[in-house]
N, C-alpha and C. Protein backbone atom coordinates (compact mmCIF):
# COMPACT_ATOMS: atom_id res chain seq x y z
N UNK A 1 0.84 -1.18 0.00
CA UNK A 1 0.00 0.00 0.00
C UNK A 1 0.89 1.25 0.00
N UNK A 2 0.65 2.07 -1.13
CA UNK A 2 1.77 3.52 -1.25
C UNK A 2 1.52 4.29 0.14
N UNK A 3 0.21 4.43 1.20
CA UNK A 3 0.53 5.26 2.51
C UNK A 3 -0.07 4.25 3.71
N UNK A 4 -0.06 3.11 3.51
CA UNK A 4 -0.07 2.30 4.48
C UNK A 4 -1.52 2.65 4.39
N UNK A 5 -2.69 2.53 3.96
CA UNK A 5 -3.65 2.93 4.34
C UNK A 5 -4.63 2.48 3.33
N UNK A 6 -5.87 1.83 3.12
CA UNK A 6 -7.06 2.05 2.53
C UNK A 6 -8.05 3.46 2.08
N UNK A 7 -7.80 3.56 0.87
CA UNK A 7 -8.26 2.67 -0.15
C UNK A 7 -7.25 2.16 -0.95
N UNK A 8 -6.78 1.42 -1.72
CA UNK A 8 -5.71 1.10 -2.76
C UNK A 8 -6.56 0.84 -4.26
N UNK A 9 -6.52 0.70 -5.32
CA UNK A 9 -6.82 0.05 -6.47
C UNK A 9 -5.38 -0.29 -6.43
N UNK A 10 -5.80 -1.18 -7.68
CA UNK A 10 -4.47 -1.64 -8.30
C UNK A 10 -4.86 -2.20 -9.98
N UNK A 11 -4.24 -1.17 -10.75
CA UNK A 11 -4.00 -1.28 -11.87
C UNK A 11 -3.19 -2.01 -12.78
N UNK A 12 -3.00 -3.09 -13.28
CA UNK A 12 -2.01 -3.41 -14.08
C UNK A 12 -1.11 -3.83 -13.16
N UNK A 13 -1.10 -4.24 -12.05
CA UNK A 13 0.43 -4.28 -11.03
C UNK A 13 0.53 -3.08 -10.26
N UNK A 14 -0.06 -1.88 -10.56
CA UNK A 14 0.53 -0.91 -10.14
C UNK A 14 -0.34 -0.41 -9.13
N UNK A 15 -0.32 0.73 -8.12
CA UNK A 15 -1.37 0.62 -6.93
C UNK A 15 -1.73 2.45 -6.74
N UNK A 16 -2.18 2.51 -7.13
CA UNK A 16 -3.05 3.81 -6.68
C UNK A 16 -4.02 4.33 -5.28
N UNK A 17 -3.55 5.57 -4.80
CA UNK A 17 -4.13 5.31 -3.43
C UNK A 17 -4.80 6.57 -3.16
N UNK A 18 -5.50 6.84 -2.27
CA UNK A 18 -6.50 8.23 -1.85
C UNK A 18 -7.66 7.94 -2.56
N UNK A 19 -8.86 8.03 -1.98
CA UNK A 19 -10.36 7.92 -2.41
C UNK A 19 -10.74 8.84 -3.67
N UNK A 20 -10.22 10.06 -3.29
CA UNK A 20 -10.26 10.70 -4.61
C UNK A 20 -9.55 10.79 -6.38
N UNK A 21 -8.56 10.32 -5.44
CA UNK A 21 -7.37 10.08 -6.63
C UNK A 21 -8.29 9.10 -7.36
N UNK A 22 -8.87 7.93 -6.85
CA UNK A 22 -8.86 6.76 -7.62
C UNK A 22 -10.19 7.12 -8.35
N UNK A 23 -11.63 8.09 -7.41
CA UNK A 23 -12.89 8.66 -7.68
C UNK A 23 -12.12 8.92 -9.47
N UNK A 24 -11.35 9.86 -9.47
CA UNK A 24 -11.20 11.08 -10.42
C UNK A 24 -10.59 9.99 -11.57
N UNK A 25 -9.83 9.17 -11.34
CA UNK A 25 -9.16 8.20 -12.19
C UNK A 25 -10.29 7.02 -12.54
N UNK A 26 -11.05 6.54 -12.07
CA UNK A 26 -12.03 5.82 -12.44
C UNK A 26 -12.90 6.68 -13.79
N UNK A 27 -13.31 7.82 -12.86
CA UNK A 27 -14.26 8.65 -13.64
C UNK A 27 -13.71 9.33 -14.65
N UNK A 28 -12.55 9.12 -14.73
CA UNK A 28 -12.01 9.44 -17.06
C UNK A 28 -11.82 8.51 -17.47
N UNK A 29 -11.29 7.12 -16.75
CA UNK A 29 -11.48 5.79 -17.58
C UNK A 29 -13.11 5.52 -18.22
N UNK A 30 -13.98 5.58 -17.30
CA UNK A 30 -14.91 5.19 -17.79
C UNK A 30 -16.19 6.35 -18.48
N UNK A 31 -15.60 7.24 -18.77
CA UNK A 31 -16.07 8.25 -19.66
C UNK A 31 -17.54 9.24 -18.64
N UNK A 32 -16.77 9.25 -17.08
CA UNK A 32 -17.79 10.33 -16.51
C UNK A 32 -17.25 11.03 -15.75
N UNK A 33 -16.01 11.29 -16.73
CA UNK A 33 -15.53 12.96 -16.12
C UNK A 33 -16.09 13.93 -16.72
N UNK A 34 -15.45 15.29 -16.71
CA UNK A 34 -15.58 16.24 -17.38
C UNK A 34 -15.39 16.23 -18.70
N UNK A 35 -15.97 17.01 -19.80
CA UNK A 35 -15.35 17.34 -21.41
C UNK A 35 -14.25 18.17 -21.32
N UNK A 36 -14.23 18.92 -20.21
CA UNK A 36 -13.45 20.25 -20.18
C UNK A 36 -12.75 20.38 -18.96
N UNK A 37 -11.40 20.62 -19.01
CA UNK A 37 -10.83 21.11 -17.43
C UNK A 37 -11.63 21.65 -16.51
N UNK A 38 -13.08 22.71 -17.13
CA UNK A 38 -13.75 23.33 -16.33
C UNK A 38 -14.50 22.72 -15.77
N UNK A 39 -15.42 21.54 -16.43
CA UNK A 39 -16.10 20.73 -15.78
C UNK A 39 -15.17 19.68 -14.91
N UNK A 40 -13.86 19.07 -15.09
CA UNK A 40 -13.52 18.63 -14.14
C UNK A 40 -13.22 19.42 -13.22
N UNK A 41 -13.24 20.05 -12.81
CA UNK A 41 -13.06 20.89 -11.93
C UNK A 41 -14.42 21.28 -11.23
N UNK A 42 -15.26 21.38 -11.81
CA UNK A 42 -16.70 21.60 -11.26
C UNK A 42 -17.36 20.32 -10.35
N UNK A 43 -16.39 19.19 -10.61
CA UNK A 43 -16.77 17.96 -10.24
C UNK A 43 -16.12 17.61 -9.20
N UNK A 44 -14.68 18.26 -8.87
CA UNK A 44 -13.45 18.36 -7.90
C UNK A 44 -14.49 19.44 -7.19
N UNK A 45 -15.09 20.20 -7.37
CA UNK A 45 -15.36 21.34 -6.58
C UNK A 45 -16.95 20.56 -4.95
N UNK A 46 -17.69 19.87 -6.01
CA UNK A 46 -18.66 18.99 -5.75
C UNK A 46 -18.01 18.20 -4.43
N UNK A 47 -16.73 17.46 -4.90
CA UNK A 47 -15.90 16.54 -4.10
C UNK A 47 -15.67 17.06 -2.62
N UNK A 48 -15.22 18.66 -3.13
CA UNK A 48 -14.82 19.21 -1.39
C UNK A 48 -15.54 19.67 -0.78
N UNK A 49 -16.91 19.83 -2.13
CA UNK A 49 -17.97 20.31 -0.72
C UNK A 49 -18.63 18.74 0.08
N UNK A 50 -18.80 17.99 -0.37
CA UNK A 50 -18.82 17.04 0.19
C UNK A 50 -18.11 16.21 1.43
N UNK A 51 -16.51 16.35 1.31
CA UNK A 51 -16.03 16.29 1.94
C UNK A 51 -15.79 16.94 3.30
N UNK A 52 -16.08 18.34 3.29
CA UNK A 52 -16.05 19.61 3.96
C UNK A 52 -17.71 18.89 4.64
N UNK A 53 -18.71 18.62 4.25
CA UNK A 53 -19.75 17.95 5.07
C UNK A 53 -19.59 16.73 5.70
N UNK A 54 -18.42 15.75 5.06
CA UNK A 54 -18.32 14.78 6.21
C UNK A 54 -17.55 14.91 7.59
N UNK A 55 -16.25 15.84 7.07
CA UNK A 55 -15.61 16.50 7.91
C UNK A 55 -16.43 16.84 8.76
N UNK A 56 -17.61 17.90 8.55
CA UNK A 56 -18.23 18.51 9.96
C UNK A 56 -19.17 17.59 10.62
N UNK A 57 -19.92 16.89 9.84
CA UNK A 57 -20.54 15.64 10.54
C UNK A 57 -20.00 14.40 11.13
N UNK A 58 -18.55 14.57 11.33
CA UNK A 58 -18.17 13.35 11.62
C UNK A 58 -18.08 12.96 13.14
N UNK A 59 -18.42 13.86 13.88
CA UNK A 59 -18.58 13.68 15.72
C UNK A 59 -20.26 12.88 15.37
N UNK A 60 -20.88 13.38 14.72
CA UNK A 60 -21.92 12.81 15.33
C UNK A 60 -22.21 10.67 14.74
N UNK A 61 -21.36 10.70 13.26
CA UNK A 61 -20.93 9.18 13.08
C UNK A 61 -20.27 8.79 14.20
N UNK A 62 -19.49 9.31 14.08
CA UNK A 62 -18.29 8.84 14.76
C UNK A 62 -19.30 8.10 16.50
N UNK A 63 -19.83 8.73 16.91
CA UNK A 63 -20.76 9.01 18.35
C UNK A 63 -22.08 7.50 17.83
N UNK A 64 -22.00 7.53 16.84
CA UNK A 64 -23.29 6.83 16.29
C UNK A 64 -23.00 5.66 16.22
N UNK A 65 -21.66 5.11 15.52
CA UNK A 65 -21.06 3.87 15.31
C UNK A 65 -20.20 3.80 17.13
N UNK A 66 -20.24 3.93 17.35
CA UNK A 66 -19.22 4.13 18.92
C UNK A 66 -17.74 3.90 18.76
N UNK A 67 -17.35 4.85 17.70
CA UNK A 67 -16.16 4.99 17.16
C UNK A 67 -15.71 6.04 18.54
N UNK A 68 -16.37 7.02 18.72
CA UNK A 68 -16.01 8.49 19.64
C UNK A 68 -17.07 8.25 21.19
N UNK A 69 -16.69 9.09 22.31
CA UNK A 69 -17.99 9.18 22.75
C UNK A 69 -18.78 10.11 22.71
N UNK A 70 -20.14 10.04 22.76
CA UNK A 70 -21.01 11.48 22.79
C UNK A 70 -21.90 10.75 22.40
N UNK A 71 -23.28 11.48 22.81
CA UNK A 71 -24.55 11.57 22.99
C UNK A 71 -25.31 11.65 20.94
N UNK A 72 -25.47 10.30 20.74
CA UNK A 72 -25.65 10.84 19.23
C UNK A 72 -27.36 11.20 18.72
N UNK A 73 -28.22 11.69 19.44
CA UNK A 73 -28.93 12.72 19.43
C UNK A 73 -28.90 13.89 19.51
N UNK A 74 -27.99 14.41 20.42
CA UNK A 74 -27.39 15.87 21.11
C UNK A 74 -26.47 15.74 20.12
N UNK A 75 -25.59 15.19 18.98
CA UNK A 75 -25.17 15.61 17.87
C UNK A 75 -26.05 15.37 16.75
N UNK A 76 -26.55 14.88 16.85
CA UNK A 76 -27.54 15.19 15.33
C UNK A 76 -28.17 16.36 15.44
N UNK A 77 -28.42 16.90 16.53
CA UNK A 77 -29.27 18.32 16.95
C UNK A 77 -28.40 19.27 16.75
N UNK A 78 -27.46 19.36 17.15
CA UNK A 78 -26.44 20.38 17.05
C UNK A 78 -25.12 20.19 15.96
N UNK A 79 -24.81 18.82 15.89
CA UNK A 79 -23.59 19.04 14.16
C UNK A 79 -24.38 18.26 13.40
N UNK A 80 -24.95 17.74 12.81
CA UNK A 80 -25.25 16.68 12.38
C UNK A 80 -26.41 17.65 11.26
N UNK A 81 -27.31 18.17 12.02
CA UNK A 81 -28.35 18.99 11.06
C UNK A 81 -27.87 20.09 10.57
N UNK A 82 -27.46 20.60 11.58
CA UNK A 82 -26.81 21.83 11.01
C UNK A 82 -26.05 21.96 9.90
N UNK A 83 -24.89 20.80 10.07
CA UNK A 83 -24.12 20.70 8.99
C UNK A 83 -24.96 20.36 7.63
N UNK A 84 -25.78 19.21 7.78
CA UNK A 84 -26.72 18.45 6.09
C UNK A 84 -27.52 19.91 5.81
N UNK A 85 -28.06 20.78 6.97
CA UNK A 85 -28.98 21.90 6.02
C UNK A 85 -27.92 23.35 5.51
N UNK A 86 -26.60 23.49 5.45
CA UNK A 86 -25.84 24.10 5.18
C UNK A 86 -25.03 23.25 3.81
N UNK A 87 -24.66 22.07 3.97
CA UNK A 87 -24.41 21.42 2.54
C UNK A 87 -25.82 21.21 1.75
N UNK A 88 -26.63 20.74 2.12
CA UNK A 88 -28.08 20.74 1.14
C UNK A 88 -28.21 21.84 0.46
N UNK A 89 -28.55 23.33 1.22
CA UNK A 89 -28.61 24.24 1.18
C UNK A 89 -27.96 25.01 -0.03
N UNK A 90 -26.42 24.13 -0.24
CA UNK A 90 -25.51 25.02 -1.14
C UNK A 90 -26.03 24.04 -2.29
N UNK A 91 -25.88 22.84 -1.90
CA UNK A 91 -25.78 21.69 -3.20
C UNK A 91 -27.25 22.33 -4.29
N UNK A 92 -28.24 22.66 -3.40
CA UNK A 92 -29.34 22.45 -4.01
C UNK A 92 -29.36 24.12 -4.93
N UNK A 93 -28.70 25.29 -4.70
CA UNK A 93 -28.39 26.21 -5.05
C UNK A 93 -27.62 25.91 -6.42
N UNK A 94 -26.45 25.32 -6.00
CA UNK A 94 -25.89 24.33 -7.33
C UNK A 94 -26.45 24.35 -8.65
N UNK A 95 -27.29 22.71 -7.93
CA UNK A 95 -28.04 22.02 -8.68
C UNK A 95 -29.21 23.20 -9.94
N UNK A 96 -29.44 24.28 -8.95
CA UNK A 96 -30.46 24.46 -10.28
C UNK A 96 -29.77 25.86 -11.34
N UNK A 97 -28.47 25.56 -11.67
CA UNK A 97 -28.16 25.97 -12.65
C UNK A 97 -27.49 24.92 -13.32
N UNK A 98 -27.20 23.51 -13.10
CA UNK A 98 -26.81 22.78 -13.71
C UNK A 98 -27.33 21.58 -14.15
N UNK A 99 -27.15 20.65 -15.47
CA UNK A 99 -27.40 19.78 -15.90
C UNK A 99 -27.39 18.70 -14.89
N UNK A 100 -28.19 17.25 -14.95
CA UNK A 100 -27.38 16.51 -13.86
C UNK A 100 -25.90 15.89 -14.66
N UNK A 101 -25.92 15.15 -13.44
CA UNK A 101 -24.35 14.78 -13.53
C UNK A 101 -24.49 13.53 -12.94
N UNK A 102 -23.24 12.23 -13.40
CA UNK A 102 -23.43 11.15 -12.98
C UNK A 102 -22.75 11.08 -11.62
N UNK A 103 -21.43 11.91 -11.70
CA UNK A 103 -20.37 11.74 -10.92
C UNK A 103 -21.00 12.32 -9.62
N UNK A 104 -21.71 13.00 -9.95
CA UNK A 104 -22.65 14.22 -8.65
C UNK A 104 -23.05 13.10 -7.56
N UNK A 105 -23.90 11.97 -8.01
CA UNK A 105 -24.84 10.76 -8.00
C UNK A 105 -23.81 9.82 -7.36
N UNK A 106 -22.62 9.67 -8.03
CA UNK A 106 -21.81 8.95 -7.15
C UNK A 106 -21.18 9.08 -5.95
N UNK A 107 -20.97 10.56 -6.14
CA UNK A 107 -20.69 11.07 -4.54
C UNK A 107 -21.55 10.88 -3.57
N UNK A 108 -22.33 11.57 -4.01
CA UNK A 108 -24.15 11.42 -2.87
C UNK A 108 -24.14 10.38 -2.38
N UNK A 109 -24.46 9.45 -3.53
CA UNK A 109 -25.14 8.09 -3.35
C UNK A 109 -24.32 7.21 -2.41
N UNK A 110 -22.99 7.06 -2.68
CA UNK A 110 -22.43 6.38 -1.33
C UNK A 110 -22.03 6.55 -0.49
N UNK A 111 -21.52 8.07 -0.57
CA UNK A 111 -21.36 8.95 0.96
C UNK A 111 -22.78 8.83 1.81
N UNK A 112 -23.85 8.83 1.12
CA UNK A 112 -25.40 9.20 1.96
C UNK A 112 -26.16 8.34 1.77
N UNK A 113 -25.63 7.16 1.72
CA UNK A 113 -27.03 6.27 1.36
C UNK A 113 -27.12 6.09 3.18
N UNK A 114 -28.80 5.92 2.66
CA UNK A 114 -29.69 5.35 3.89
C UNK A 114 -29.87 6.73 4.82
N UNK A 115 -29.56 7.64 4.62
CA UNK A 115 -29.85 9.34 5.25
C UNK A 115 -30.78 9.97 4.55
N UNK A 116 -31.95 9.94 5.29
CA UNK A 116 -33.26 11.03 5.35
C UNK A 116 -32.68 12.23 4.43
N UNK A 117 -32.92 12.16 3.09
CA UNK A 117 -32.97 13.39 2.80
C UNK A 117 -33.70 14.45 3.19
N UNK A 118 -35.25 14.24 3.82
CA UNK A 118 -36.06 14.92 4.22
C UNK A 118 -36.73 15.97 3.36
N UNK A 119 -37.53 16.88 3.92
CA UNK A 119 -38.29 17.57 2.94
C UNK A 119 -37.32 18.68 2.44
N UNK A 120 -36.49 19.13 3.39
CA UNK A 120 -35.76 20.40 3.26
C UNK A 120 -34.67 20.01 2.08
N UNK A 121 -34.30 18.82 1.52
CA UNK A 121 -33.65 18.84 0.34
C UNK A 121 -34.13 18.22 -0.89
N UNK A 122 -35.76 18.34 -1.07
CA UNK A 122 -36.29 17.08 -2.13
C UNK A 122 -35.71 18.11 -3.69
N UNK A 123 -35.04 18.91 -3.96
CA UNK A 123 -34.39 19.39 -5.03
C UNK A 123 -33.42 18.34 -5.12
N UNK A 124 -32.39 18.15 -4.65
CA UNK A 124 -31.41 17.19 -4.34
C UNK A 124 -31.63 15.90 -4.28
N UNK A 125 -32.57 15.15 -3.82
CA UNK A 125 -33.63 14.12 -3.74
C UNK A 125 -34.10 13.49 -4.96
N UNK A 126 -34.80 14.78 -5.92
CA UNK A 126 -35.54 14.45 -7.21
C UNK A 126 -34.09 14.44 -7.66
N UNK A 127 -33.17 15.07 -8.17
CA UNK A 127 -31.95 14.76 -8.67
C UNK A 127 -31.16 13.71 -9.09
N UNK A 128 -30.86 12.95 -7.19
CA UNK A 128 -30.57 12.10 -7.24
C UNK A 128 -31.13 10.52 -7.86
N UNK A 129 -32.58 10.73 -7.70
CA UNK A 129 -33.47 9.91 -8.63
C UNK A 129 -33.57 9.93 -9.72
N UNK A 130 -33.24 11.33 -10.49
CA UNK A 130 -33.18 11.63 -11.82
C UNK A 130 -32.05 10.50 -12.46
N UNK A 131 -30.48 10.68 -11.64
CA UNK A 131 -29.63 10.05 -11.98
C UNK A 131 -29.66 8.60 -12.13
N UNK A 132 -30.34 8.23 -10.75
CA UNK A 132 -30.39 7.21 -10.59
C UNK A 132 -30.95 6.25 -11.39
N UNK A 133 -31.83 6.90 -12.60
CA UNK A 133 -33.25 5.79 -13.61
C UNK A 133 -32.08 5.60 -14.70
N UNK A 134 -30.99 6.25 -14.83
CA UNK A 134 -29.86 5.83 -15.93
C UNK A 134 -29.92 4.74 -15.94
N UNK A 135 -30.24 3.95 -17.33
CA UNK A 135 -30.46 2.26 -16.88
C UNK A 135 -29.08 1.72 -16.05
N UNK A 136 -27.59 2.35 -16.82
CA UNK A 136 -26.51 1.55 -16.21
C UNK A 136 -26.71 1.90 -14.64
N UNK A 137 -26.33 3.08 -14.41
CA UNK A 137 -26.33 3.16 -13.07
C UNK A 137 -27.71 2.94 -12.23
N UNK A 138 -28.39 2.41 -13.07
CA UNK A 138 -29.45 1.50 -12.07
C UNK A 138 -29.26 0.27 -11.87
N UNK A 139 -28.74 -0.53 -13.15
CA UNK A 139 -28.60 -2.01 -12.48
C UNK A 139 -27.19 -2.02 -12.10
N UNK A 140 -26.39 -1.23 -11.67
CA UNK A 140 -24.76 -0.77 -10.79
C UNK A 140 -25.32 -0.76 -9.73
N UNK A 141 -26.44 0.23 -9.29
CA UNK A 141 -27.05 0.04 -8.03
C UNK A 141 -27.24 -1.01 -7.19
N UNK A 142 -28.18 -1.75 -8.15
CA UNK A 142 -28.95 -2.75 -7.97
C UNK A 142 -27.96 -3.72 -6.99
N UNK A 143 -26.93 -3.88 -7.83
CA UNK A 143 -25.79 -5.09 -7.47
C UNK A 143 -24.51 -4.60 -6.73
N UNK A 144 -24.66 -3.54 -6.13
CA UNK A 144 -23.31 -2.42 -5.49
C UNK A 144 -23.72 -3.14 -3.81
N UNK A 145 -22.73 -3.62 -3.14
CA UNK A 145 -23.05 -3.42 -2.05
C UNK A 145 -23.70 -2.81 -1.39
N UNK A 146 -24.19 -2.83 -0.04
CA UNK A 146 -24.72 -2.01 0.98
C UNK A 146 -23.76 -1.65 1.92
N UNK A 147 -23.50 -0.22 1.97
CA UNK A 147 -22.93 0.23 3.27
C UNK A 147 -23.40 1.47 4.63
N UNK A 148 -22.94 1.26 5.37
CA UNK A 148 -23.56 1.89 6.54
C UNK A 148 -23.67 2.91 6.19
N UNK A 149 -22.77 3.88 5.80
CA UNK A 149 -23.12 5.23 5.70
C UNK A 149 -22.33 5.77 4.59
């Protein structure tokens, strides 16, 4: 493993490492990157806001799985919402100047599966469903593991 650490691919013999590295390298092999530096980049941009939301939600996982300790109601109340209606909030601002996107769908979808989108993000919601009726990435779905969060 190049940093001692998960995730790895391994290409050809060769081993590639960081979640994103491999996100961004998957997604030009298989033709759902950007056309344009700008759109990859619009897709890198997607990535850190995402990230920047797990970052702030991560006391209250962390509290939830009993990775940390703390009260994981008294963080869903206080980091946990706060944080999803401040990323929703932007994503869904986003979203309605742009086309969908597959890569958008891939972030979401396995960073957030099984999380209440709730009413306060059904822009983001219908979206993600939009993506989701893509026949491929429906029967990808279909047969993708299940993970906790």
């Amino acid at each position: 493993m190049p940093f001692g650490q998960v995730p790895v691919l391994e290409v050809d013999g060769k081993q590639l490492a960081q979640s994103s590295a491999i996100s961004r390298y998957l997604a030009r092999k298989f033709g759902l990157a950007g056309k344009t530096p700008f759109e990859d980049a619009v897709v890198d941009s997607i990535a850190d806001q995402c990230a920047d939301f797990r970052i702030e939600s991560r006391p209250y996982f962390y509290a939830t799985i009993g990775l940390k300790e703390g009260d994981p109601e008294q963080l869903k109340e206080e980091v946990f919402l706060p944080a999803r209606d401040k990323f929703y909030g932007s994503l869904t601002k986003f979203l309605k100047g742009n086309p969908s996107d597959k890569q958008l769908w891939h972030i979401l979808g396995q960073r957030l599966k099984g999380i209440d989108l709730s009413i306060t993000c059904l822009k983001v919601k219908a979206h993600m469903e939009k993506v989701r009726a893509i026949p491929n990435l429906k029967k990808w779905i279909e047969n993708s593991p299940v993970r906790p969060f």
